[in-house]
Protein backbone atom coordinates (compact mmCIF):
# COMPACT_ATOMS: atom_id res chain seq x y z
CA UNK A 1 44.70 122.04 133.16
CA UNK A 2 40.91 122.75 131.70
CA UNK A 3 39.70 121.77 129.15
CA UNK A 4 36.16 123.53 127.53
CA UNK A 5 34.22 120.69 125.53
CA UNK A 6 31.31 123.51 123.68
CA UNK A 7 28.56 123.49 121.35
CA UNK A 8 27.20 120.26 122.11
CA UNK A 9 24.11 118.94 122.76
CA UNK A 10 24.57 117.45 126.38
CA UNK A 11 22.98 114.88 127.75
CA UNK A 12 24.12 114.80 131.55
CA UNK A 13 21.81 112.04 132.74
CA UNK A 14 21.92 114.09 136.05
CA UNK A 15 18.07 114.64 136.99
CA UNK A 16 18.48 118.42 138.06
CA UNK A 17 20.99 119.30 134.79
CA UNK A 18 18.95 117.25 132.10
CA UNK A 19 20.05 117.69 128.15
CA UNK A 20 21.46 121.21 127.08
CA UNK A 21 21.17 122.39 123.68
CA UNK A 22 24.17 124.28 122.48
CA UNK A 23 25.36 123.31 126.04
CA UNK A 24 29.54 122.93 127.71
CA UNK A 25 31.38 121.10 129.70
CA UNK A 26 34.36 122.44 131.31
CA UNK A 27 36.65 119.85 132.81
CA UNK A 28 39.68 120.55 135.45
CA UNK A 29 42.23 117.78 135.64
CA UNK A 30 40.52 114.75 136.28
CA UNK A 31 37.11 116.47 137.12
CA UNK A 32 34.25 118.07 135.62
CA UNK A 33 34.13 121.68 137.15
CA UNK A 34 31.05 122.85 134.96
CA UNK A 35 28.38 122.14 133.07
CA UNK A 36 25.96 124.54 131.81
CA UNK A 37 26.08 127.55 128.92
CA UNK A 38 28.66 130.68 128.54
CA UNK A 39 31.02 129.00 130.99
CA UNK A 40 34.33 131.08 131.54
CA UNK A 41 36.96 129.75 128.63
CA UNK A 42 39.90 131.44 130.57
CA UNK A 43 42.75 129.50 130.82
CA UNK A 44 41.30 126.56 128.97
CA UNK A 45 41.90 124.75 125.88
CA UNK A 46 38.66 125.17 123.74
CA UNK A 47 37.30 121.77 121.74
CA UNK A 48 34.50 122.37 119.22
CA UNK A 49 31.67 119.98 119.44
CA UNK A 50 29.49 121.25 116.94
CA UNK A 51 27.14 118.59 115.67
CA UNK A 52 27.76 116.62 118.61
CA UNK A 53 26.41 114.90 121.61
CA UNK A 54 28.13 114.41 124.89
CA UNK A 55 27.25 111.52 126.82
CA UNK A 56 28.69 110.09 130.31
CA UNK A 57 31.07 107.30 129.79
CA UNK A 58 29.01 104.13 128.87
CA UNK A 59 29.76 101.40 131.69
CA UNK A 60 29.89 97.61 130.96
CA UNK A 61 28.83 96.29 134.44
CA UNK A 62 30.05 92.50 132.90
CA UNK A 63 32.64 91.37 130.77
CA UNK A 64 35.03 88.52 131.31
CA UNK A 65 37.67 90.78 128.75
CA UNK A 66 40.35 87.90 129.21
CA UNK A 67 38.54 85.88 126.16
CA UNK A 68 38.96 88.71 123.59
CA UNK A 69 41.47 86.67 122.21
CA UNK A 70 38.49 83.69 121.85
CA UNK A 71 36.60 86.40 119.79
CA UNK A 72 33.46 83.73 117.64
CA UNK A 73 34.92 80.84 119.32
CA UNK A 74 31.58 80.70 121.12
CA UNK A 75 29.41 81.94 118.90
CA UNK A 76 27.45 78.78 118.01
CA UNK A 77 28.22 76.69 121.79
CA UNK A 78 25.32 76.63 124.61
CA UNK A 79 26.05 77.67 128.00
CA UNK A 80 26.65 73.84 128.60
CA UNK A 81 29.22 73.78 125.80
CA UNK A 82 30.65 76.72 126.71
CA UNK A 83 31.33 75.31 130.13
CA UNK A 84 33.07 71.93 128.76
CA UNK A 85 35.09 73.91 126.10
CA UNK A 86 36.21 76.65 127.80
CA UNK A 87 36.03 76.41 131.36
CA UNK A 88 37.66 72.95 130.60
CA UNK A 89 39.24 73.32 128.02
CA UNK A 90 40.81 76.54 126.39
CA UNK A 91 41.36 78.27 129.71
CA UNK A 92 43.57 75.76 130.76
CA UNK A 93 45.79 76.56 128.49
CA UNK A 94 46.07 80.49 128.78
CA UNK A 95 49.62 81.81 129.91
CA UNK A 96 49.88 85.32 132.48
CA UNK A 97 50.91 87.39 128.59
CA UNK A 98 47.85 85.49 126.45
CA UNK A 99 45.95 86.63 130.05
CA UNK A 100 48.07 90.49 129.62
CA UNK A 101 47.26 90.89 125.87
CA UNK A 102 43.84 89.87 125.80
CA UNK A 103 42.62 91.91 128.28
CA UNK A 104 44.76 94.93 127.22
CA UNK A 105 43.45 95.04 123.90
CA UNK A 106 39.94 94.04 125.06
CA UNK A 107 39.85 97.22 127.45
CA UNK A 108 41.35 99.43 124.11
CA UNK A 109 38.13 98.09 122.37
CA UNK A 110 35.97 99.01 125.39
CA UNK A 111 37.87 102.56 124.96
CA UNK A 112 36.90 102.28 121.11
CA UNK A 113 33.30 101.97 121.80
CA UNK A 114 32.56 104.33 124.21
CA UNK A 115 32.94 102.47 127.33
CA UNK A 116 34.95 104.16 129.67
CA UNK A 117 34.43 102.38 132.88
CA UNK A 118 34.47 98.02 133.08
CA UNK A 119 33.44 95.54 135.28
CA UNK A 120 36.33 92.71 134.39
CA UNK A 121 35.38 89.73 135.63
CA UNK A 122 39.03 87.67 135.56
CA UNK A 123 37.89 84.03 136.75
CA UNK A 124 41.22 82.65 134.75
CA UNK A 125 43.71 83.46 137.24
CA UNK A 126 45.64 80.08 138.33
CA UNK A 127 48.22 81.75 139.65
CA UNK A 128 49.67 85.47 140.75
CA UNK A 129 51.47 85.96 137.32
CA UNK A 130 48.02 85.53 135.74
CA UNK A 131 46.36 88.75 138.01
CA UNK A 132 49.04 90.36 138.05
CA UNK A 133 48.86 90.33 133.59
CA UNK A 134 45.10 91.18 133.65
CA UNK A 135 45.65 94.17 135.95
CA UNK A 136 48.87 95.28 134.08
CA UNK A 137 46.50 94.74 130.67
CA UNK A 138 43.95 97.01 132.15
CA UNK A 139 46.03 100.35 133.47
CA UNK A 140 48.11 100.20 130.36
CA UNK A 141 44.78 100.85 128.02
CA UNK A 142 43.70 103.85 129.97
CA UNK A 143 40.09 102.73 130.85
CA UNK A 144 38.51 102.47 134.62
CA UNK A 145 38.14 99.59 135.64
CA UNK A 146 36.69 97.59 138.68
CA UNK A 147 39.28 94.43 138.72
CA UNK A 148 36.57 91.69 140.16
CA UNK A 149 39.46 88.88 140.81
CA UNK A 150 37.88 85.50 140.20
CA UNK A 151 38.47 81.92 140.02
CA UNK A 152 39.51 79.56 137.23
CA UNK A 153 37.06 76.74 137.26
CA UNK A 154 38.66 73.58 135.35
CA UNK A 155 37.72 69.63 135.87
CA UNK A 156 39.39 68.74 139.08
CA UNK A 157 42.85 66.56 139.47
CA UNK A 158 42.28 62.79 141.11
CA UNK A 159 42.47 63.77 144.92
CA UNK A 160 42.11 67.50 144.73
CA UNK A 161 39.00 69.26 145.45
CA UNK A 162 36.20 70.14 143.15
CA UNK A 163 36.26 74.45 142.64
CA UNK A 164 32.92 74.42 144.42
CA UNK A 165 34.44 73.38 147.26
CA UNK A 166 37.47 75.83 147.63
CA UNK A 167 36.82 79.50 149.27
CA UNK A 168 38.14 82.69 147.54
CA UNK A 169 41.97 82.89 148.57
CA UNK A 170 42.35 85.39 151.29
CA UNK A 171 46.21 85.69 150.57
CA UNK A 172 45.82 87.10 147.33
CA UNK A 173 43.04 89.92 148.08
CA UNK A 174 45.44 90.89 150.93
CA UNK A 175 48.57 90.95 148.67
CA UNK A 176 46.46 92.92 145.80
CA UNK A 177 45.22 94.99 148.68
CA UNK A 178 48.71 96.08 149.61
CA UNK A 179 49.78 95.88 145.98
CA UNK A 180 49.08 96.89 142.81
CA UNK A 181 45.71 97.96 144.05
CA UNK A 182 45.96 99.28 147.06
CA UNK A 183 44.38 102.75 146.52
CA UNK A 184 40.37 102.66 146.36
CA UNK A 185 40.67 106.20 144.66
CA UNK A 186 42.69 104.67 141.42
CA UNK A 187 41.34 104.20 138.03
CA UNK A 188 41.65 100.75 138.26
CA UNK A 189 40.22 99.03 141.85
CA UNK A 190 39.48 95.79 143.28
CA UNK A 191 35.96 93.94 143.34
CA UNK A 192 35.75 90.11 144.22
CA UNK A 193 34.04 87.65 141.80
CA UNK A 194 33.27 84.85 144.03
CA UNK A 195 31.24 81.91 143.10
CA UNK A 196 28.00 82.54 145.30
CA UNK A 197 25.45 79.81 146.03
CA UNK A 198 24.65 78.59 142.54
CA UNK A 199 28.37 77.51 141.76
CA UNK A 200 29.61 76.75 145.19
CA UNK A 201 29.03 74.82 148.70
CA UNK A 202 26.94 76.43 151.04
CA UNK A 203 30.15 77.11 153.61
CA UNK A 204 32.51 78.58 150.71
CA UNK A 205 29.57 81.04 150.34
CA UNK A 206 29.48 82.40 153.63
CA UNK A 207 33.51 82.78 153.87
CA UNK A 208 33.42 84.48 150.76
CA UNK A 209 30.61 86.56 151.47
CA UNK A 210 32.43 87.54 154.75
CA UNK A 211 35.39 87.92 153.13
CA UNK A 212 34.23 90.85 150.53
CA UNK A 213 32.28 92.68 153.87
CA UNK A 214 35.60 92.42 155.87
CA UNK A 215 37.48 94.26 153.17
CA UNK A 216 34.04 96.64 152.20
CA UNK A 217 34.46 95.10 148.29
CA UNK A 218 31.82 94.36 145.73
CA UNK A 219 31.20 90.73 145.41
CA UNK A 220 30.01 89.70 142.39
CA UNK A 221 28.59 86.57 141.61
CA UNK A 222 26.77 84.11 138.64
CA UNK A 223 23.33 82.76 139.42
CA UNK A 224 21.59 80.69 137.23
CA UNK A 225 22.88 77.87 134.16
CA UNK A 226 22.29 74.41 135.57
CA UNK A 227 21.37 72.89 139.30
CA UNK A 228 22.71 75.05 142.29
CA UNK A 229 25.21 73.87 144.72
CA UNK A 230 23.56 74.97 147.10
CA UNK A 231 19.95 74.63 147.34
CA UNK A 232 18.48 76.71 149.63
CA UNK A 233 22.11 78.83 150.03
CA UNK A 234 20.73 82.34 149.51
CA UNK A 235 18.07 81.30 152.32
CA UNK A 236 20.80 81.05 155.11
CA UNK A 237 22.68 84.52 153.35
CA UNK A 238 19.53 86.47 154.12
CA UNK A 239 19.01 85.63 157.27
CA UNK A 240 22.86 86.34 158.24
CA UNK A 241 22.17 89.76 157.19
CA UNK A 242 25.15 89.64 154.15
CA UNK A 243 23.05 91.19 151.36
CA UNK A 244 22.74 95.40 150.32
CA UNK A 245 24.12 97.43 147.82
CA UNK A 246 27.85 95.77 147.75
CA UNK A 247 26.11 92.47 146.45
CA UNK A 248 25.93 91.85 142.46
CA UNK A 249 24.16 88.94 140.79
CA UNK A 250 24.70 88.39 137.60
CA UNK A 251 22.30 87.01 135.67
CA UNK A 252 19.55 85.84 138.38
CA UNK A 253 17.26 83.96 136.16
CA UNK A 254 17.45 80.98 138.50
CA UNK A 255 15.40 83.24 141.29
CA UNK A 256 12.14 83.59 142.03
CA UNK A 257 10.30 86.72 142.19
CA UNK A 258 9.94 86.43 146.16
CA UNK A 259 13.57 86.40 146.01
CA UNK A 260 14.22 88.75 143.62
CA UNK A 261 11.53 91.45 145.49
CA UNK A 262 13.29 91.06 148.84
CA UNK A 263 16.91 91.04 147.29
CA UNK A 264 15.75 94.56 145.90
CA UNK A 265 14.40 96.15 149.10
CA UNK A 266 18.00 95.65 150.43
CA UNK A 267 19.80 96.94 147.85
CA UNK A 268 21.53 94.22 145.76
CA UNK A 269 22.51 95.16 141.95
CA UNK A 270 21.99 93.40 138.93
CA UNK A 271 23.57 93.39 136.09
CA UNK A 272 21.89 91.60 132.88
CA UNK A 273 24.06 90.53 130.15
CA UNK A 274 20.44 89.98 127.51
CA UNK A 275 22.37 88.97 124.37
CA UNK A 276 24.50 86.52 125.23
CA UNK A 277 21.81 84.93 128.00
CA UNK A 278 19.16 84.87 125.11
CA UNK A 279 22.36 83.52 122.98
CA UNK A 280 23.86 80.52 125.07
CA UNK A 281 20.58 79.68 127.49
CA UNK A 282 20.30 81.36 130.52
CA UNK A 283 16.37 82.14 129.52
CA UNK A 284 14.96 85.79 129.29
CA UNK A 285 16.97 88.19 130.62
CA UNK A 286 15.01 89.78 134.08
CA UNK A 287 15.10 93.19 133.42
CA UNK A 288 11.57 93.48 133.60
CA UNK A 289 11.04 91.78 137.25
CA UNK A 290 14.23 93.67 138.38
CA UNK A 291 12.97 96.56 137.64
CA UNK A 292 9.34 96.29 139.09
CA UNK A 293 10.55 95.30 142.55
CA UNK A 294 12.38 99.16 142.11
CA UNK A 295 15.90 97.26 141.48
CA UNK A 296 19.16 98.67 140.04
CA UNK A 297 19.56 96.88 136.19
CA UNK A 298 23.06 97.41 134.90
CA UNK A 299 23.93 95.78 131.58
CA UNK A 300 27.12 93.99 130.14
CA UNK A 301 28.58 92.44 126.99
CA UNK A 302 29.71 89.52 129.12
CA UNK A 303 31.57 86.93 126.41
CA UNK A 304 33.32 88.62 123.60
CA UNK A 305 33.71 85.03 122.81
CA UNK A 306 30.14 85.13 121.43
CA UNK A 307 29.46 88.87 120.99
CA UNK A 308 30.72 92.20 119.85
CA UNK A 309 31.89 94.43 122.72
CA UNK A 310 29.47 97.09 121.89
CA UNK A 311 27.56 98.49 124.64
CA UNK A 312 24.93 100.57 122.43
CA UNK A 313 23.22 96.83 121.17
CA UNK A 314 23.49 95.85 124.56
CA UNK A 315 21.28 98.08 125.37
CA UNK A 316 18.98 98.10 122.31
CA UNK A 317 18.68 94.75 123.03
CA UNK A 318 17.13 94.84 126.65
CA UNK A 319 15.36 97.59 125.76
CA UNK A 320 13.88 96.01 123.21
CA UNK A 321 13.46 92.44 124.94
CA UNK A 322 11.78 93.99 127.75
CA UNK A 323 9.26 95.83 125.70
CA UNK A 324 8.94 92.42 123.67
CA UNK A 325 8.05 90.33 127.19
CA UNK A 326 5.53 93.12 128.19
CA UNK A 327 3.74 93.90 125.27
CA UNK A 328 2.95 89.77 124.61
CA UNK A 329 1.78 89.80 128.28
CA UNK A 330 -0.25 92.71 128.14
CA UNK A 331 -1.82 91.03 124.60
CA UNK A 332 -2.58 87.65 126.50
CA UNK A 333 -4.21 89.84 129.78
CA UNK A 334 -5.96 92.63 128.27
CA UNK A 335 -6.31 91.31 124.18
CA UNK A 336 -3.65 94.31 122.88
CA UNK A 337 -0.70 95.31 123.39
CA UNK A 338 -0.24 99.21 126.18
CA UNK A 339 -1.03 102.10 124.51
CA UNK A 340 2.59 103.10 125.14
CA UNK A 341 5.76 101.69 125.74
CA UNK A 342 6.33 100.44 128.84
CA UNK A 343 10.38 101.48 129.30
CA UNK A 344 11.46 104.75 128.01
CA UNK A 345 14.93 105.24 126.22
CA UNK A 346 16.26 107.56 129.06
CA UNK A 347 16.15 104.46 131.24
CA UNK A 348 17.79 102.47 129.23
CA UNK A 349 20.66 105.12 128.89
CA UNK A 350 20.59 104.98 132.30
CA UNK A 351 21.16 101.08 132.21
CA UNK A 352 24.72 101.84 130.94
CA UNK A 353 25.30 104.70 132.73
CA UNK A 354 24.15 105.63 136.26
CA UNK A 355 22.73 102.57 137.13
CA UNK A 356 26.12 100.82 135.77
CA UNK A 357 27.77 102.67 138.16
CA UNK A 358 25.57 101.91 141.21
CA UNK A 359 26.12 98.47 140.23
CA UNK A 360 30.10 98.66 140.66
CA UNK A 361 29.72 100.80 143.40
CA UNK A 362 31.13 104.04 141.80
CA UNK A 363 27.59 106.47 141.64
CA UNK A 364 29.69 108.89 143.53
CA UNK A 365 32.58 108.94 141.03
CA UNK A 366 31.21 108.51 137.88
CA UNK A 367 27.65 107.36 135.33
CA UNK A 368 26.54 111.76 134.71
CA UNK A 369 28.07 114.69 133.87
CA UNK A 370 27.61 116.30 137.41
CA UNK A 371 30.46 118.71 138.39
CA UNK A 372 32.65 116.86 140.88
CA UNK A 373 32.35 113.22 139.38
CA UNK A 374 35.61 112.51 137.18
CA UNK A 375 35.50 113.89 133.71
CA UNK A 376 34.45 110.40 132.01
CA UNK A 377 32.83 111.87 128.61
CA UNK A 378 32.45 110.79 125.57
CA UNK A 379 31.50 112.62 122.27
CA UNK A 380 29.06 111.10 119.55
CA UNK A 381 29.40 112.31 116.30
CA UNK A 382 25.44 112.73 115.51
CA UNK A 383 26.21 114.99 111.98
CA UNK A 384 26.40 111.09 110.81
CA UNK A 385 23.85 110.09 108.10
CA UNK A 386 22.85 107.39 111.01
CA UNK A 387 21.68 110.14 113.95
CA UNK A 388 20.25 112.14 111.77
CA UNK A 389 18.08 114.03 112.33
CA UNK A 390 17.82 114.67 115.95
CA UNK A 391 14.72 114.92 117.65
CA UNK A 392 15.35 113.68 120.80
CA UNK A 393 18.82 113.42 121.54
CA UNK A 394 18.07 110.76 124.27
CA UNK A 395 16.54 107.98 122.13
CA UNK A 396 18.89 109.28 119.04
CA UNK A 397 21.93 107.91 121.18
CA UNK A 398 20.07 104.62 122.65
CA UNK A 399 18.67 103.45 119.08
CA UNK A 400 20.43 105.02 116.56
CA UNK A 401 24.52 105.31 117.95
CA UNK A 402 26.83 103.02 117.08
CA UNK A 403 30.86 102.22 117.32
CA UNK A 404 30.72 104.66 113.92
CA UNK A 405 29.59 107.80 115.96
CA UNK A 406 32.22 107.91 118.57
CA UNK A 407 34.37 110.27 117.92
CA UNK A 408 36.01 110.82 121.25
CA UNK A 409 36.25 109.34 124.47
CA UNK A 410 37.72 110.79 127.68
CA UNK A 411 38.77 109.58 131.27
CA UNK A 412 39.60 111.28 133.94
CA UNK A 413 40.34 114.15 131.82
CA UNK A 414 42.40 112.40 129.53
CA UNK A 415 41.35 111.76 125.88
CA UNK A 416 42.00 108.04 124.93
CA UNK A 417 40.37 108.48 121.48
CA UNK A 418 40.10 111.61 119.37
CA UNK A 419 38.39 112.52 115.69
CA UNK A 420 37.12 108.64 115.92
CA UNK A 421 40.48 107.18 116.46
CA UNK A 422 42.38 105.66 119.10
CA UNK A 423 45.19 106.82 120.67
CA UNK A 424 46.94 104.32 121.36
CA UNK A 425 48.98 102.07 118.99
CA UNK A 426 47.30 99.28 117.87
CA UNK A 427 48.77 97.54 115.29
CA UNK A 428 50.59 95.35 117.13
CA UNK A 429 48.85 94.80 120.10
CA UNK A 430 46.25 93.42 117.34
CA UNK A 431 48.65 91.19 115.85
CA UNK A 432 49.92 89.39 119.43
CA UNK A 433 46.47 89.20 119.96
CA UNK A 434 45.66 87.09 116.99
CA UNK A 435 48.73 85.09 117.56
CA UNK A 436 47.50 84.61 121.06
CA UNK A 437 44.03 83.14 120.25
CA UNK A 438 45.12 81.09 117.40
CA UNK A 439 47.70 79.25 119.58
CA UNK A 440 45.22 78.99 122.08
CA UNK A 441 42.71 77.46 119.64
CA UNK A 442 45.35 75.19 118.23
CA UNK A 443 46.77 73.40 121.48
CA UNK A 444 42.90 72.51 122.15
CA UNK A 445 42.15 71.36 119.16
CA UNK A 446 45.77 69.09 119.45
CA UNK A 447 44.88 68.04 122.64
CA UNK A 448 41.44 66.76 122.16
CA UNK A 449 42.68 65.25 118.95
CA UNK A 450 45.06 62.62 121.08
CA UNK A 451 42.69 62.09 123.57
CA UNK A 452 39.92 60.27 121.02
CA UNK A 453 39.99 56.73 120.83
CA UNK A 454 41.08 55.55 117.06
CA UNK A 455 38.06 56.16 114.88
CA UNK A 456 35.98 58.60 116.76
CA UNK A 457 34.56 61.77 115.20
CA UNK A 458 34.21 65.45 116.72
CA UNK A 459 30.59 66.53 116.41
């Protein structure tokens, strides 16, 4: 089946295609086969894009789309907060369908907003059932999807070890290996979210480090909020040789720029999640020392707990963070501010695009509009009072797009939202999915309410 997406301005974010005017994309199945001008319609079904842009699928290198359900819950905790309330508190109480329905219709939103590929980061999975819902949640909205399978990370029983202390279970990458994501050419594919360094003991690192190379998965991992673990952990990791490209740290602000320089030079990924680290306390996102050691910045929502799910202010917002941090040290060094900006829009584009996919380990698949990669595309309506007019299609998309212009979003050849609607049916999904979080909210609020001593007050 081919499908001819025309008249469109097209931004490939492939360096030897660049931006078309009045340019085409002609898809084939899951692939793009084309992209250029007067490309043979033969055969194809024929989609007007006039007064359009096409884009490459957005990417969301990090989002933890199980708390869609816990949507504001957050919005006013710090990261310390967040730790005892959630971590401690409202994930306990998740069951494998609040795990299914959240993540479902957290993906559909994702879909909505012009992300078609997502790093879900599923570290409230206490038992099989609970995977098993997230990954069910994910291939039933459509989107692609690296599956990072996490940890929960709740207050220990009496006698039972603290999280820190427990390695990533080996059983259940084997049976999701030989399961429900056994193909490494599926939409939706494994990635391991362990706990690294900063959130676990030195020994639990290296088996979980060895345990992503044995299986040749991403491994993921927080650093920074809080003391480390282990002190000194990423130390002993270098010098076994376990970091390159199929290492992501999220976050990082805990590292120094030594660290970050040689992390860089092997190939390690980053991916920055600004608003919410400016939000809850992380400190200033590092884009900007990332990204002079010649690093790979990807960029995610993270918490829809304290955020929207919109990738386009995620990127407006380390874009213009970054600027913010270099033009105040360029004022204190030199008495004014450069004479030009010092990050262009086109790299932030490529923050949430390419460079998303390097991060996830997917360049080869997906992040431009290259003939070969899967047919990941997604249409902005730019006719919009808000996009207009266009000068320069690039920075019209990264400052001026929002959840308003997308009109349609495809994957793998297959439109999941058309004429700015979904495709799927949402109605309901949207009512379990209050249902869900309100429960969820209630049985923690219940629970903390018998556990105060007569007389106490909740601040």
């Amino acid at each position: 089946m081919k499908t001819l997406l025309t008249n469109a301005t097209v931004v490939t974010m492939d360096p030897a295609l660049g931006e078309l005017a009045q340019g085409q994309v002609l898809v084939e199945d899951d692939r793009i086969l084309a992209v250029g001008q007067d490309l043979p319609a033969e055969g194809a079904k024929v989609i007007d894009c006039r007064g359009g842009i096409l884009i490459p699928g957005l990417v969301n290198a990090h989002l933890h789309t199980w708390q869609t359900g816990l949507r504001g819950v957050a919005a006013n905790w710090t990261l310390l907060e967040y730790f005892r309330h959630v971590h401690r508190g409202l994930a306990s109480l998740f069951t494998p369908d609040d795990i299914h329905i959240a993540t479902r219709m957290g993906a559909l939103n994702q879909l909505n907003c012009g992300t078609t590929t997502l790093g879900d980061w599923c570290h409230n999975n206490p038992t099989p059932e609970h995977t098993d819902a997230a990954i069910r949640g994910l291939k039933e909205s459509g989107i692609r999807a690296l599956f990072f399978h996490g940890s929960p990370k709740p207050d220990p029983e009496p006698g039972q070890p603290h999280f820190s202390e427990i390695p990533h279970p080996r059983g259940e990458v084997e049976r999701l290996l030989q399961g429900e994501l056994a193909d490494p050419e599926a939409r939706v594919t494994l990635g391991l979210a362990i706990l690294g360094p900063h959130y676990s003991t030195l020994d639990v690192s290296l088996q979980d480090f060895a345990l992503a190379k044995e299986f040749g998965l991403v491994a993921s991992m927080h650093q920074g909020g809080g003391a480390a673990v282990s002190p000194g952990g990423w130390d002993v990791i270098e010098e076994q040789g376990l970091l390159g490209p199929d290492i992501n740290i999220v976050h990082g602000q805990s590292l120094d720029d030594a660290q970050l320089a040689r992390f860089c030079e092997q190939g390690v990924t980053f991916s920055i999640a600004p608003e919410n680290e400016m939000t809850q306390g992380h400190g200033f996102p590092i884009t900007g020392h990332v990204r002079r050691h010649g690093g790979v910045v990807s960029l995610g929502v993270d918490l829809e707990s304290v955020i929207s799910g919109d990738m386009f202010t995620v990127a407006r917002m380390a874009l213009g963070m970054q600027r913010s941090l270099d033009n105040d040290a360029s004022r204190r060094e030199q008495g004014s501010i450069p004479d030009t900006s010092t990050i262009r829009t086109r790299e932030a584009l490529a923050w949430i695009t390419v460079d998303g996919a390097r991060a996830l380990g997917l360049e080869a698949r997906i992040g431009s509009l290259t003939p070969g990669k899967q047919a990941d595309i997604v249409l902005l309506d730019s006719g919009l009072l808000n996009m207009q007019p266009v000068s320069d299609p690039v920075s019209t998309v990264v400052m001026q797009a929002s959840l308003a212009n997308v009109d349609s979003v495809m994957v793998a050849g297959e439109f999941h939202k058309r004429n700015g609607k979904l495709l799927a049916d949402v109605e309901e999904g949207i009512s379990h999915l209050a249902a869900s979080g309100h429960r969820i909210n209630a049985e923690l609020m219940s629970r903390e309410h018998a556990s105060r001593e007569p007389g106490e007050t909740v601040q």
